[in-house]
N, C-alpha and C. Protein backbone atom coordinates (compact mmCIF):
# COMPACT_ATOMS: atom_id res chain seq x y z
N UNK A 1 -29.07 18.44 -13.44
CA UNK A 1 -28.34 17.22 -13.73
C UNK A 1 -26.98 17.54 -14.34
N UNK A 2 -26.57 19.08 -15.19
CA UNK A 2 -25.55 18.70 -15.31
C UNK A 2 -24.49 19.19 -14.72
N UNK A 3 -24.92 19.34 -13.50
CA UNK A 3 -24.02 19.83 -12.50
C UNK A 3 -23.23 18.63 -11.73
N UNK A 4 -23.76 17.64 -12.14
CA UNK A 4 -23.16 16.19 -11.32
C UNK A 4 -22.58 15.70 -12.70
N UNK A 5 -22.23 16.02 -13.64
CA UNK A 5 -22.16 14.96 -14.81
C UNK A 5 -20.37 15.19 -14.82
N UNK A 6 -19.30 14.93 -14.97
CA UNK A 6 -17.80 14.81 -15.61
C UNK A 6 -18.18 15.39 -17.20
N UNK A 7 -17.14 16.32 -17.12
CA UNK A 7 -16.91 16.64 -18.30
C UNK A 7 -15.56 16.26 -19.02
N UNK A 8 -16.60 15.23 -19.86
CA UNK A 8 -15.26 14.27 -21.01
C UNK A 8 -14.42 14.68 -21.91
N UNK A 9 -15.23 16.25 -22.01
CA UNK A 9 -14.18 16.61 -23.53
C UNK A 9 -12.73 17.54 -22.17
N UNK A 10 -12.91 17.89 -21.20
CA UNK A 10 -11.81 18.41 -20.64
C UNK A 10 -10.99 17.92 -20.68
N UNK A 11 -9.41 18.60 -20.46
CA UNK A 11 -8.33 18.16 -20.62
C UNK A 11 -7.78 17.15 -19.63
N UNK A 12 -6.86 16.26 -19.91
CA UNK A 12 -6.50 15.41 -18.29
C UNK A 12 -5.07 15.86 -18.28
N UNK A 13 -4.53 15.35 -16.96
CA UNK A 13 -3.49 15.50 -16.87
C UNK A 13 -3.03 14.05 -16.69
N UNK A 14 -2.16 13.88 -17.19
CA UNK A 14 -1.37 12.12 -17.32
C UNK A 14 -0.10 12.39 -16.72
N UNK A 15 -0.14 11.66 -15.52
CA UNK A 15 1.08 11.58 -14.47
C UNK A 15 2.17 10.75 -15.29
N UNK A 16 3.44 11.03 -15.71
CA UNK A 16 4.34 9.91 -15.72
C UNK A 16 4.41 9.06 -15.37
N UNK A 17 4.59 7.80 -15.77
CA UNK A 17 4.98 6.55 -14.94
C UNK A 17 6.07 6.13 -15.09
N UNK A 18 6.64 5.26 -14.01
CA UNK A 18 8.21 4.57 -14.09
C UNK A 18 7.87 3.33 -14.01
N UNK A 19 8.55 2.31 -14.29
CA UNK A 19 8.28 0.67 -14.23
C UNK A 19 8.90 0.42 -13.01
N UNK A 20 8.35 -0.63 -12.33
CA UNK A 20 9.43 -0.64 -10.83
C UNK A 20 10.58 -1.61 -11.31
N UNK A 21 10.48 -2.51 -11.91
CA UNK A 21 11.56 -3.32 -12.53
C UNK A 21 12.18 -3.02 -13.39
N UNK A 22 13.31 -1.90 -13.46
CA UNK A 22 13.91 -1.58 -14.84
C UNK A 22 14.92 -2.37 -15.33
N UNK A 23 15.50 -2.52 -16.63
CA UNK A 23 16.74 -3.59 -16.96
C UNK A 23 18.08 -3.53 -15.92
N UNK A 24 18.09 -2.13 -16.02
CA UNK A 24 19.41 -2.27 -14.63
C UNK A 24 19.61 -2.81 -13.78
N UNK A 25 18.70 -2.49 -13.36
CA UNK A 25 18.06 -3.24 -11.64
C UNK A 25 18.69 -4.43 -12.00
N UNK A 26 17.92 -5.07 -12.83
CA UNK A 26 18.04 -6.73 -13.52
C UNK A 26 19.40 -7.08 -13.49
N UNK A 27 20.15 -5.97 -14.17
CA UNK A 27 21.61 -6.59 -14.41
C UNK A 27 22.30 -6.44 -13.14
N UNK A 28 21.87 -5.73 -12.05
CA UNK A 28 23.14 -5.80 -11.41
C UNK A 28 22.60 -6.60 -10.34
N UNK A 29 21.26 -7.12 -10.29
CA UNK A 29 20.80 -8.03 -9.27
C UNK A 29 21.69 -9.34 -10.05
N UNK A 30 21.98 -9.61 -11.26
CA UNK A 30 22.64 -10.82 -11.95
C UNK A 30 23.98 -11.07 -11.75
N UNK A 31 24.70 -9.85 -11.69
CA UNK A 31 25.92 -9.39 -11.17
C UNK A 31 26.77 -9.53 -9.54
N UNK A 32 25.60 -9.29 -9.01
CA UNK A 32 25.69 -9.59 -7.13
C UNK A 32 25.20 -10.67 -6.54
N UNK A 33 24.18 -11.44 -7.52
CA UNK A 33 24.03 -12.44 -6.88
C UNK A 33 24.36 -13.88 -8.14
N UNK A 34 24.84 -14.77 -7.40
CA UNK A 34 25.34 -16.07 -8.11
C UNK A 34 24.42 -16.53 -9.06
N UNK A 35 23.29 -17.32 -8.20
CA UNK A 35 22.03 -17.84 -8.77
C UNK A 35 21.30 -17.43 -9.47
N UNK A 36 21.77 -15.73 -9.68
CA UNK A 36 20.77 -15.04 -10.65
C UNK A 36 20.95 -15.06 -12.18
N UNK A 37 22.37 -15.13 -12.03
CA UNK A 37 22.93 -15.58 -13.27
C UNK A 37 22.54 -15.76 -14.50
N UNK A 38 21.89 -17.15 -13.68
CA UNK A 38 21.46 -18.56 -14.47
C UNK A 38 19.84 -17.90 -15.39
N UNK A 39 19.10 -17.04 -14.53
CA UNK A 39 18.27 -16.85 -15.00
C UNK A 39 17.89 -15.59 -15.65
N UNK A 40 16.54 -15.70 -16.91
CA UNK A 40 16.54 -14.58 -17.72
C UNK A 40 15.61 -13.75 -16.59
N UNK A 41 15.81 -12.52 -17.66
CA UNK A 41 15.16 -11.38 -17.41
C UNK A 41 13.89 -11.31 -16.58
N UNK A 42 13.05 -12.12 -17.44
CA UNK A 42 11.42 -11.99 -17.36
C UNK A 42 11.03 -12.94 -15.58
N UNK A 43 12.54 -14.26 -15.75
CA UNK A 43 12.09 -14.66 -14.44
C UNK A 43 12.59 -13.90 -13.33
N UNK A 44 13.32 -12.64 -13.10
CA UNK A 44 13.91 -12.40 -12.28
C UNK A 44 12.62 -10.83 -11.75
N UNK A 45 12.19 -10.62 -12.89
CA UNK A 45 11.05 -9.40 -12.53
C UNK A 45 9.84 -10.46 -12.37
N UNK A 46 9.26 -11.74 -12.58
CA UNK A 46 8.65 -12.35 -11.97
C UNK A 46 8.63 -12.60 -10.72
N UNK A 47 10.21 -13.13 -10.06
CA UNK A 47 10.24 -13.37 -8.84
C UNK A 47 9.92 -12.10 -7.84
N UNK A 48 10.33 -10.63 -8.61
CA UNK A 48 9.91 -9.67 -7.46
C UNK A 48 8.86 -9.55 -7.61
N UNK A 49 8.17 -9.32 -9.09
CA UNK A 49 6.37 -8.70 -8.46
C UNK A 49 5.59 -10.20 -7.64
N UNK A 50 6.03 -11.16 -7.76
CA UNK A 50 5.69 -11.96 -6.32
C UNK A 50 5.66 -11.63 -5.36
N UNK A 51 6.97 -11.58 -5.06
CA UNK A 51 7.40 -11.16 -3.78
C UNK A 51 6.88 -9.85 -3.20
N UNK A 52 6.52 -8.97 -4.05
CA UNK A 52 5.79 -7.83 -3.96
C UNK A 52 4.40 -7.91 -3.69
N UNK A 53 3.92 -9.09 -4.71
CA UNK A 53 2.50 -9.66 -4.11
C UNK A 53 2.60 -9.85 -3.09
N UNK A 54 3.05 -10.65 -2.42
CA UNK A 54 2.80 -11.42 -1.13
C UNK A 54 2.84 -10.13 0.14
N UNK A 55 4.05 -9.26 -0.01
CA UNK A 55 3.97 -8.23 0.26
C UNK A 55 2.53 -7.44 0.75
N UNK A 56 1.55 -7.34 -0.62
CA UNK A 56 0.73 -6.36 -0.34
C UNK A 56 -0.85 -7.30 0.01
N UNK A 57 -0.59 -8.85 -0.25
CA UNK A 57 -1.60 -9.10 0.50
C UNK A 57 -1.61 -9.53 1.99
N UNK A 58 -0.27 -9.34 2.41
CA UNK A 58 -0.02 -9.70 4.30
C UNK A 58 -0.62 -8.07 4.66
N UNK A 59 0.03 -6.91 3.82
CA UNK A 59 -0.47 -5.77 3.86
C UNK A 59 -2.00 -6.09 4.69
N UNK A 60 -3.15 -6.44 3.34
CA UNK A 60 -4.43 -7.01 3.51
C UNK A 60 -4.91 -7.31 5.16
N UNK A 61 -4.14 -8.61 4.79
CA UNK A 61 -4.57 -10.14 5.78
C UNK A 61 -4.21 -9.24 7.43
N UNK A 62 -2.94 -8.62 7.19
CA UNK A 62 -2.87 -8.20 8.89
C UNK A 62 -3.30 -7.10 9.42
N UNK A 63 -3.54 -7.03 10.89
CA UNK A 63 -4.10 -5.88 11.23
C UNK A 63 -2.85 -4.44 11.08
N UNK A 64 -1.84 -4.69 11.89
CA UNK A 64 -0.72 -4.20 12.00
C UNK A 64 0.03 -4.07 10.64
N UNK A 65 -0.24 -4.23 9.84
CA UNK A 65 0.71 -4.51 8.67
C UNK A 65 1.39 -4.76 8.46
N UNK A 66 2.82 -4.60 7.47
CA UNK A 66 4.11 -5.16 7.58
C UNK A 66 5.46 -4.01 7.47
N UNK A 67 6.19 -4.28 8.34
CA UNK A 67 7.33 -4.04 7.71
C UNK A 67 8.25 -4.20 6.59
N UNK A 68 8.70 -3.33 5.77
CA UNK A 68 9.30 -3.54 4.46
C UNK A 68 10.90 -3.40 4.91
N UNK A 69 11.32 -4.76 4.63
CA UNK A 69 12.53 -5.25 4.09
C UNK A 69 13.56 -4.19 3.91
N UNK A 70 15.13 -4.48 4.41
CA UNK A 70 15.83 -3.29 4.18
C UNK A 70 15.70 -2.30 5.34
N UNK A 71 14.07 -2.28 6.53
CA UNK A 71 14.41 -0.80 7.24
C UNK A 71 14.04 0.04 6.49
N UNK A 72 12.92 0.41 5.27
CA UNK A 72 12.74 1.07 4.68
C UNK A 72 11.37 2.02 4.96
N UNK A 73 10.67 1.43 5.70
CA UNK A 73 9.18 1.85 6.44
C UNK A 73 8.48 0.90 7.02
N UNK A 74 7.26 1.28 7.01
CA UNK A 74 6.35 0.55 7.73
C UNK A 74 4.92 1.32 6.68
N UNK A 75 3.87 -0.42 5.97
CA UNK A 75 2.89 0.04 5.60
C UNK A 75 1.72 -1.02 6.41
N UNK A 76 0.77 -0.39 6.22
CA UNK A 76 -0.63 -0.66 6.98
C UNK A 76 -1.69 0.25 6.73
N UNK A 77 -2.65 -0.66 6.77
CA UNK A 77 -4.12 -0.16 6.43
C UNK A 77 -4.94 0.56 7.27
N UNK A 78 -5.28 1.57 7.22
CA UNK A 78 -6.05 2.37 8.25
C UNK A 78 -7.62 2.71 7.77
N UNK A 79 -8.31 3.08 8.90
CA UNK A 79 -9.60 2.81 8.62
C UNK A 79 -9.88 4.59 8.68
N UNK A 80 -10.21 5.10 7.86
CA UNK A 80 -10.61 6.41 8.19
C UNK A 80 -11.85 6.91 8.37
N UNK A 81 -12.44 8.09 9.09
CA UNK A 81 -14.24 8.75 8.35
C UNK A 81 -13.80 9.56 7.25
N UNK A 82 -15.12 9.28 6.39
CA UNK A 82 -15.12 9.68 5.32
C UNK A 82 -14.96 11.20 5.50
N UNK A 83 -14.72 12.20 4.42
CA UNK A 83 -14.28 13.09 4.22
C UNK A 83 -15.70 14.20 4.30
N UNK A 84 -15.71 15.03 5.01
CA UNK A 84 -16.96 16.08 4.70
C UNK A 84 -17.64 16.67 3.33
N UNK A 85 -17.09 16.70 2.43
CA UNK A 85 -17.37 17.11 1.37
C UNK A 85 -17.85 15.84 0.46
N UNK A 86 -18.36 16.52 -0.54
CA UNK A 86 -19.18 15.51 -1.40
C UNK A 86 -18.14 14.99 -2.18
N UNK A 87 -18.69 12.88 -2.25
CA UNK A 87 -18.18 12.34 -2.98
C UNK A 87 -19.00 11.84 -4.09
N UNK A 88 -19.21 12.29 -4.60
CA UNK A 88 -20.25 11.77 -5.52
C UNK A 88 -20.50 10.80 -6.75
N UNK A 89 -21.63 9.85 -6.71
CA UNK A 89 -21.65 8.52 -7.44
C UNK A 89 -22.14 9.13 -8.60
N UNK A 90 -21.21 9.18 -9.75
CA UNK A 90 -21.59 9.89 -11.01
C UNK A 90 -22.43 8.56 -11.69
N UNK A 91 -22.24 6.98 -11.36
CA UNK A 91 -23.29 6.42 -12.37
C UNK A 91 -24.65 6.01 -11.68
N UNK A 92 -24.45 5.96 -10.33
CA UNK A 92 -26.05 6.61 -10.11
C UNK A 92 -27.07 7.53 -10.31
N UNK A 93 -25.60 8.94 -10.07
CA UNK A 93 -26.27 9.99 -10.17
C UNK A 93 -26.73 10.36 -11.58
N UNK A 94 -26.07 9.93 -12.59
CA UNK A 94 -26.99 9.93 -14.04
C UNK A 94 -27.82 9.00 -14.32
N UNK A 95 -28.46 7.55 -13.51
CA UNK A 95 -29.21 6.54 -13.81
C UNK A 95 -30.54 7.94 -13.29
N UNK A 96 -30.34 8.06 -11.96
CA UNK A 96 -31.62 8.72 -11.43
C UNK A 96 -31.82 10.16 -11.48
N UNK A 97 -30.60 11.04 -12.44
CA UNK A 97 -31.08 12.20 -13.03
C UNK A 97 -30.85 13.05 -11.11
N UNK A 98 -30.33 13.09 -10.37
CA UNK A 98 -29.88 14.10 -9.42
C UNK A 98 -28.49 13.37 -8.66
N UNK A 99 -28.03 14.32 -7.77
CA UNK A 99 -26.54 14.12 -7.05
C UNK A 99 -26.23 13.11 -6.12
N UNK A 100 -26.06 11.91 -6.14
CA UNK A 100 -25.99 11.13 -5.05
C UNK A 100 -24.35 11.33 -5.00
N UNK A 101 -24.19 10.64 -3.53
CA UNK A 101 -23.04 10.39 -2.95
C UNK A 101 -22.64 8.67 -2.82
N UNK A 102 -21.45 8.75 -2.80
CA UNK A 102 -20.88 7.26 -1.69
C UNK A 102 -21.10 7.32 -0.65
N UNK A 103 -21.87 6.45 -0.12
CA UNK A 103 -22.19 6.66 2.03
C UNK A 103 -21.54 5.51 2.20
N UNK A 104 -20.22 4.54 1.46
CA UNK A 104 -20.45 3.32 2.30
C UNK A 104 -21.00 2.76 3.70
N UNK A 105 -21.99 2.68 3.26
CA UNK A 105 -23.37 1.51 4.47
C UNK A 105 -22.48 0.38 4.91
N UNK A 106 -21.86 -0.84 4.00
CA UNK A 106 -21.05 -1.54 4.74
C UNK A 106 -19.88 -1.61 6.01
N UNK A 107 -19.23 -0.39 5.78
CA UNK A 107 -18.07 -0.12 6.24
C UNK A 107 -18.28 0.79 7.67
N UNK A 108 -19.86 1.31 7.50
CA UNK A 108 -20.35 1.93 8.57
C UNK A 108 -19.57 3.62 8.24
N UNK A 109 -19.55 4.26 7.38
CA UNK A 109 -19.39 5.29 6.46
C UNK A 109 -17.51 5.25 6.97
N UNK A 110 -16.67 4.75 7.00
CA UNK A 110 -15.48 4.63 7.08
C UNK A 110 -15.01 4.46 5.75
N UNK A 111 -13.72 4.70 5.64
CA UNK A 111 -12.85 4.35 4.57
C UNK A 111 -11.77 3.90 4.39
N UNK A 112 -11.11 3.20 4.21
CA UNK A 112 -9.57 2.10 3.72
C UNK A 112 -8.64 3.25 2.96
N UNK A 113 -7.97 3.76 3.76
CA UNK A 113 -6.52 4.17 3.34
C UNK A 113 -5.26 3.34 3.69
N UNK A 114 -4.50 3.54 2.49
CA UNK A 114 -2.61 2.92 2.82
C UNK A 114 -1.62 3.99 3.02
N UNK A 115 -1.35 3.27 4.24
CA UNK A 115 -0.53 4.11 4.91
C UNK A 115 1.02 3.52 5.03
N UNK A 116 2.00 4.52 4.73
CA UNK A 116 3.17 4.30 4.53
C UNK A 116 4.14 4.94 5.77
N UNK A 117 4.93 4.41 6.56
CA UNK A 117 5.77 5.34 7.39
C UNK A 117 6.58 5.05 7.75
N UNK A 118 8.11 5.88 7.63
CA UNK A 118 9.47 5.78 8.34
C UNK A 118 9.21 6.72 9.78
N UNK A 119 8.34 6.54 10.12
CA UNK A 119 8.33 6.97 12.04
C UNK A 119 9.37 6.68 12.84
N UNK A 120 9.28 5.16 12.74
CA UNK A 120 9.97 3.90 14.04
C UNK A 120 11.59 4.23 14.01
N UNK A 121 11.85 3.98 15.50
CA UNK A 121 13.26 4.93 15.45
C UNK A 121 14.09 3.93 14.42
N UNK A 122 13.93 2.69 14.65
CA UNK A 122 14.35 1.70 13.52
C UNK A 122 14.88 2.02 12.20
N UNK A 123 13.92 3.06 11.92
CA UNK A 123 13.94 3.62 10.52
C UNK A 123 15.29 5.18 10.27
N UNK A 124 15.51 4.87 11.39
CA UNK A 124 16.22 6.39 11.19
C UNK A 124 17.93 6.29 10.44
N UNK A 125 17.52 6.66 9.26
CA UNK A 125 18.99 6.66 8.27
C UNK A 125 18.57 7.82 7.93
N UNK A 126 19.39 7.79 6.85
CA UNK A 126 19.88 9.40 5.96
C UNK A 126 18.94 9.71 5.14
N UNK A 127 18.20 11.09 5.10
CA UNK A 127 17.08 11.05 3.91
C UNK A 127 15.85 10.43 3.98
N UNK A 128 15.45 9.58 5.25
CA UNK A 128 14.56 9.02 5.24
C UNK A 128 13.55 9.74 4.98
N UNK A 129 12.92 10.95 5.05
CA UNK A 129 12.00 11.94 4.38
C UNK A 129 11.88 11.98 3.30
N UNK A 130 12.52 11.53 2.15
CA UNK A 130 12.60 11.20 0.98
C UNK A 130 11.89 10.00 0.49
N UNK A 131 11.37 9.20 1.15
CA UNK A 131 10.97 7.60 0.81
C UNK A 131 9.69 7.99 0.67
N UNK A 132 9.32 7.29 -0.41
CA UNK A 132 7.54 7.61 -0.76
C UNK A 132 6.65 6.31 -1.10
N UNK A 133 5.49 6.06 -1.19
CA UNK A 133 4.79 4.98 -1.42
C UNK A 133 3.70 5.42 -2.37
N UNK A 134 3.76 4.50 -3.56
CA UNK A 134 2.12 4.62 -4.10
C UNK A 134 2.29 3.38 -4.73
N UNK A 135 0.67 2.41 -4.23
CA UNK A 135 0.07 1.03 -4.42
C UNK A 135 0.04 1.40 -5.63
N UNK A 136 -0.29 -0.10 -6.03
CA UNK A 136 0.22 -0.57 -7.86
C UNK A 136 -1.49 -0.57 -7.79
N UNK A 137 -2.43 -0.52 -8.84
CA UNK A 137 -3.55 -0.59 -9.18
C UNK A 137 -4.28 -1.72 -8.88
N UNK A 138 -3.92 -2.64 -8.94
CA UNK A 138 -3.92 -4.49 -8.19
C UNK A 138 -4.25 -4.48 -6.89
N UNK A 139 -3.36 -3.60 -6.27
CA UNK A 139 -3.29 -3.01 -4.75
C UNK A 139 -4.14 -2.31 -4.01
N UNK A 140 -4.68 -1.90 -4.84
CA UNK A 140 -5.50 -0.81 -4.19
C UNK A 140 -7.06 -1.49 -4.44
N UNK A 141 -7.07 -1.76 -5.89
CA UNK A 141 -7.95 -2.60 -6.00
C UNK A 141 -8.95 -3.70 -4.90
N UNK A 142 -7.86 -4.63 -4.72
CA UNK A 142 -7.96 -5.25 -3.73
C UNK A 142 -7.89 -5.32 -2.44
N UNK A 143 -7.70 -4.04 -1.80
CA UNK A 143 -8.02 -3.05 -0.61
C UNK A 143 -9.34 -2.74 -0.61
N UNK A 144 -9.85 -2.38 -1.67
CA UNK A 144 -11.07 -1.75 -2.25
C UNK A 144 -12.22 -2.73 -1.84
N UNK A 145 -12.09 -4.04 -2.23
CA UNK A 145 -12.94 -5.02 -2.16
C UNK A 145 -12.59 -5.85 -0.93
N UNK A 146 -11.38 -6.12 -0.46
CA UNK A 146 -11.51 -6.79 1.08
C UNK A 146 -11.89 -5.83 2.05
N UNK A 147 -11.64 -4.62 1.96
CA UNK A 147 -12.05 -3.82 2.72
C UNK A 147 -14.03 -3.81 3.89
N UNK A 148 -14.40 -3.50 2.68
CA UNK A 148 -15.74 -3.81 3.36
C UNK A 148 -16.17 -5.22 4.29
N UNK A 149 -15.64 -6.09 4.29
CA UNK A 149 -15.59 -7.50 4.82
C UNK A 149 -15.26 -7.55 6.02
N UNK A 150 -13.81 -6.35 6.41
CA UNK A 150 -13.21 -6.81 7.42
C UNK A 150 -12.69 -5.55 7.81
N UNK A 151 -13.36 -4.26 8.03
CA UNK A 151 -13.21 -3.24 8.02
C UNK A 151 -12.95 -2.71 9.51
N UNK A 152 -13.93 -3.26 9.96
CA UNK A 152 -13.35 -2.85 12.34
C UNK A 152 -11.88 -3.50 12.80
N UNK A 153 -11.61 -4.61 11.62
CA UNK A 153 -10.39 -5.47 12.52
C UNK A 153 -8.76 -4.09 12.27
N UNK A 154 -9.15 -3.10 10.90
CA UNK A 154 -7.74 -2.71 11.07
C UNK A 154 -7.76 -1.41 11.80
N UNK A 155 -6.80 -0.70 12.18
CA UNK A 155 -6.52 0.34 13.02
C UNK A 155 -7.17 1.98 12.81
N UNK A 156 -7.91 2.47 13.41
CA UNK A 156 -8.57 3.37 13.20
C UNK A 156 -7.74 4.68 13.40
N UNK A 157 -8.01 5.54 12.12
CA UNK A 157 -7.32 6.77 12.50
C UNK A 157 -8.05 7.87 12.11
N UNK A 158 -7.50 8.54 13.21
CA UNK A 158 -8.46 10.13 13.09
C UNK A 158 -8.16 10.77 12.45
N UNK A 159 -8.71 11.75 11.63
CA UNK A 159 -8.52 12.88 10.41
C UNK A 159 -6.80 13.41 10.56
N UNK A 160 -6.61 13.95 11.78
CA UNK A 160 -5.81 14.76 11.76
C UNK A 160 -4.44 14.12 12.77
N UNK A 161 -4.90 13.07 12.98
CA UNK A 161 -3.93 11.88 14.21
C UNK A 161 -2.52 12.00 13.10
N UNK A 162 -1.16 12.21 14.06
CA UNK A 162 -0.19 12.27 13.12
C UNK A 162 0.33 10.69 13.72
N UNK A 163 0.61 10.22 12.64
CA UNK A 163 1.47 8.56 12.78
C UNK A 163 2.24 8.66 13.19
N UNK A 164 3.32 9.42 13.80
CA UNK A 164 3.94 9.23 14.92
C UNK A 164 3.16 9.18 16.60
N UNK A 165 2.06 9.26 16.94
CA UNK A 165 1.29 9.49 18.12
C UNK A 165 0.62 7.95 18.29
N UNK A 166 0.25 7.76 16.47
CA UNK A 166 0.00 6.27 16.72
C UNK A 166 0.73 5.22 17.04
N UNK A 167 1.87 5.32 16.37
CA UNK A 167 2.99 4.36 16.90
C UNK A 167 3.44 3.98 18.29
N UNK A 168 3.54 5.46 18.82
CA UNK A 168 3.65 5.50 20.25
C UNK A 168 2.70 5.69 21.44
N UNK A 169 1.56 5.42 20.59
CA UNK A 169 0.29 4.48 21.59
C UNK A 169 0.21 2.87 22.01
N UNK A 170 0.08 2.92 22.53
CA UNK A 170 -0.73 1.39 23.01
C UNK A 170 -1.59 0.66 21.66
N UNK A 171 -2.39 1.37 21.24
CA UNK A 171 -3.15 1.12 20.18
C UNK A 171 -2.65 0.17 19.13
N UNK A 172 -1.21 0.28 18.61
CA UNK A 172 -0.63 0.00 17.30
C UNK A 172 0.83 -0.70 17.91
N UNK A 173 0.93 -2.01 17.83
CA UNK A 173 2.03 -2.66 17.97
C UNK A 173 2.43 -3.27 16.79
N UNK A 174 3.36 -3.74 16.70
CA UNK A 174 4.25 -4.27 15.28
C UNK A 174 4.87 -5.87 15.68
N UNK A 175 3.83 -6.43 15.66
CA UNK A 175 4.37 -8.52 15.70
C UNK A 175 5.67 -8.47 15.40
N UNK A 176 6.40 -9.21 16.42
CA UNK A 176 7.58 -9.97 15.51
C UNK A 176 7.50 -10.95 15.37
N UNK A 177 8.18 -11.80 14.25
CA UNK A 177 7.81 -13.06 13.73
C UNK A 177 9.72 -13.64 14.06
N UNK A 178 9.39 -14.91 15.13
CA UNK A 178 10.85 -14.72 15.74
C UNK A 178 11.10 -15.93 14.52
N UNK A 179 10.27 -16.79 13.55
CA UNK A 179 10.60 -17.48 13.16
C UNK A 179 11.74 -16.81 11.85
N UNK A 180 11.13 -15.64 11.49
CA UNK A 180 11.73 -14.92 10.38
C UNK A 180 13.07 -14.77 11.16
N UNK A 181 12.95 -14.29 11.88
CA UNK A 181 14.42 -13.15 13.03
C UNK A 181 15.31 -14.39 12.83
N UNK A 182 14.93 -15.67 13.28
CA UNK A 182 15.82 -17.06 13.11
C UNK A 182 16.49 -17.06 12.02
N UNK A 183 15.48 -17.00 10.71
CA UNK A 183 16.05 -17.07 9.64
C UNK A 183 16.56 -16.55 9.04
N UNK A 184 17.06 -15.38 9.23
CA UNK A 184 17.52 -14.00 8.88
C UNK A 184 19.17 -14.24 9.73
N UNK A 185 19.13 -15.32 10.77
CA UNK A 185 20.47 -15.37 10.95
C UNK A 185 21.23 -16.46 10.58
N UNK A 186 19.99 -17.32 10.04
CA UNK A 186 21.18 -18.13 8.89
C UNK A 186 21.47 -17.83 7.68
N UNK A 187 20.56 -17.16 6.89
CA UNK A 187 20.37 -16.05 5.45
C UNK A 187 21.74 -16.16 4.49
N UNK A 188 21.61 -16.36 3.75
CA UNK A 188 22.89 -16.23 2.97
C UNK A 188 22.20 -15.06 1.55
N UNK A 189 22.72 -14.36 0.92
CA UNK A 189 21.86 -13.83 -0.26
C UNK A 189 22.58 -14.12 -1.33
N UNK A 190 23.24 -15.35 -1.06
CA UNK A 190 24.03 -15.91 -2.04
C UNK A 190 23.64 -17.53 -2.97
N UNK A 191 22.76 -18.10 -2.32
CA UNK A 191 21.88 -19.21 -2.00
C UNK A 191 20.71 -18.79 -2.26
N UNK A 192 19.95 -19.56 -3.31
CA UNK A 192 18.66 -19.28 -3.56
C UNK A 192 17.78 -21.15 -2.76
């Protein structure tokens, strides 16, 4: 048994964190845009982690996922097989005293990864190899739990399938929404 157990007194390692909304940001979004002006701080990092919400639950809701704003990538949910090696359920495996694993049974032993990519020739600027993604805890969370529900509808990928092969399959198309494309040509970012 205590070969399955975590050892608590070991050391961790604590990743840095950055805030995605820093004051700067703030001021010069107040600075460039008119309407922003008017408003404080707290509503202007409100309006993005919205907008960021909405973001990561179309993420969710679609098969294809979404494109991020700007030309900056493309994220979407992929369905993977689980990994060969042991994953193991440490509060089972200490209720019943030996090593169990995660088999998700629901999901039909698959798994929910987020997937991030500047592939699409669309995407091709300067540095684009540089752009990185990691879901906010909320995010993943809630990947975690819609996942099992609706797990065959998103795009299946193989261990070693590189996302450029998927893109340029048949398999994986990218909706356009011509109502957005419309609106994007009356757009002002001056006008709230």
């Amino acid at each position: 048994m205590k070969n399955c157990m975590p050892d608590v007194k070991a050391p961790r390692f604590r990743k840095t964190t950055k805030k995605t909304v820093v004051n700067n940001m703030v001021k010069h979004i107040q600075s460039q845009v008119f309407a922003a002006k008017y408003l404080t701080e707290k509503q202007i990092k409100n309006i993005i982690l919205e907008y960021n919400k909405e973001i990561w639950n179309t993420v969710i809701e679609k098969r294809d996922g979404v494109e991020i704003p700007s030309q900056i990538g493309h994220l979407f949910i992929g369905s993977c097989p689980r990994k060969k090696s042991k994953n193991v359920d440490f509060k089972t495996s200490e209720k019943y005293g030996k090593v169990i694993q995660h088999m998700n049974w629901e999901s039909d032993q698959f798994l929910a990864k987020i997937f991030f990519t500047t592939f699409a020739s669309r995407y091709k600027f300067k540095n684009n190899e540089l752009w990185g993604f990691s879901g906010i805890r909320e995010f993943k969370r809630t990947v975690a739990k819609e996942y099992p529900k609706k797990w065959n509808s998103y795009v299946q990928v193989e261990p070693r399938m590189k996302i450029s092969s998927l893109f340029r399959s048949r398999l994986y198309t990218i909706e356009r929404n011509e109502s957005a494309e419309e609106g994007l040509k009356t757009y002002n970012e001056f006008e709230f």
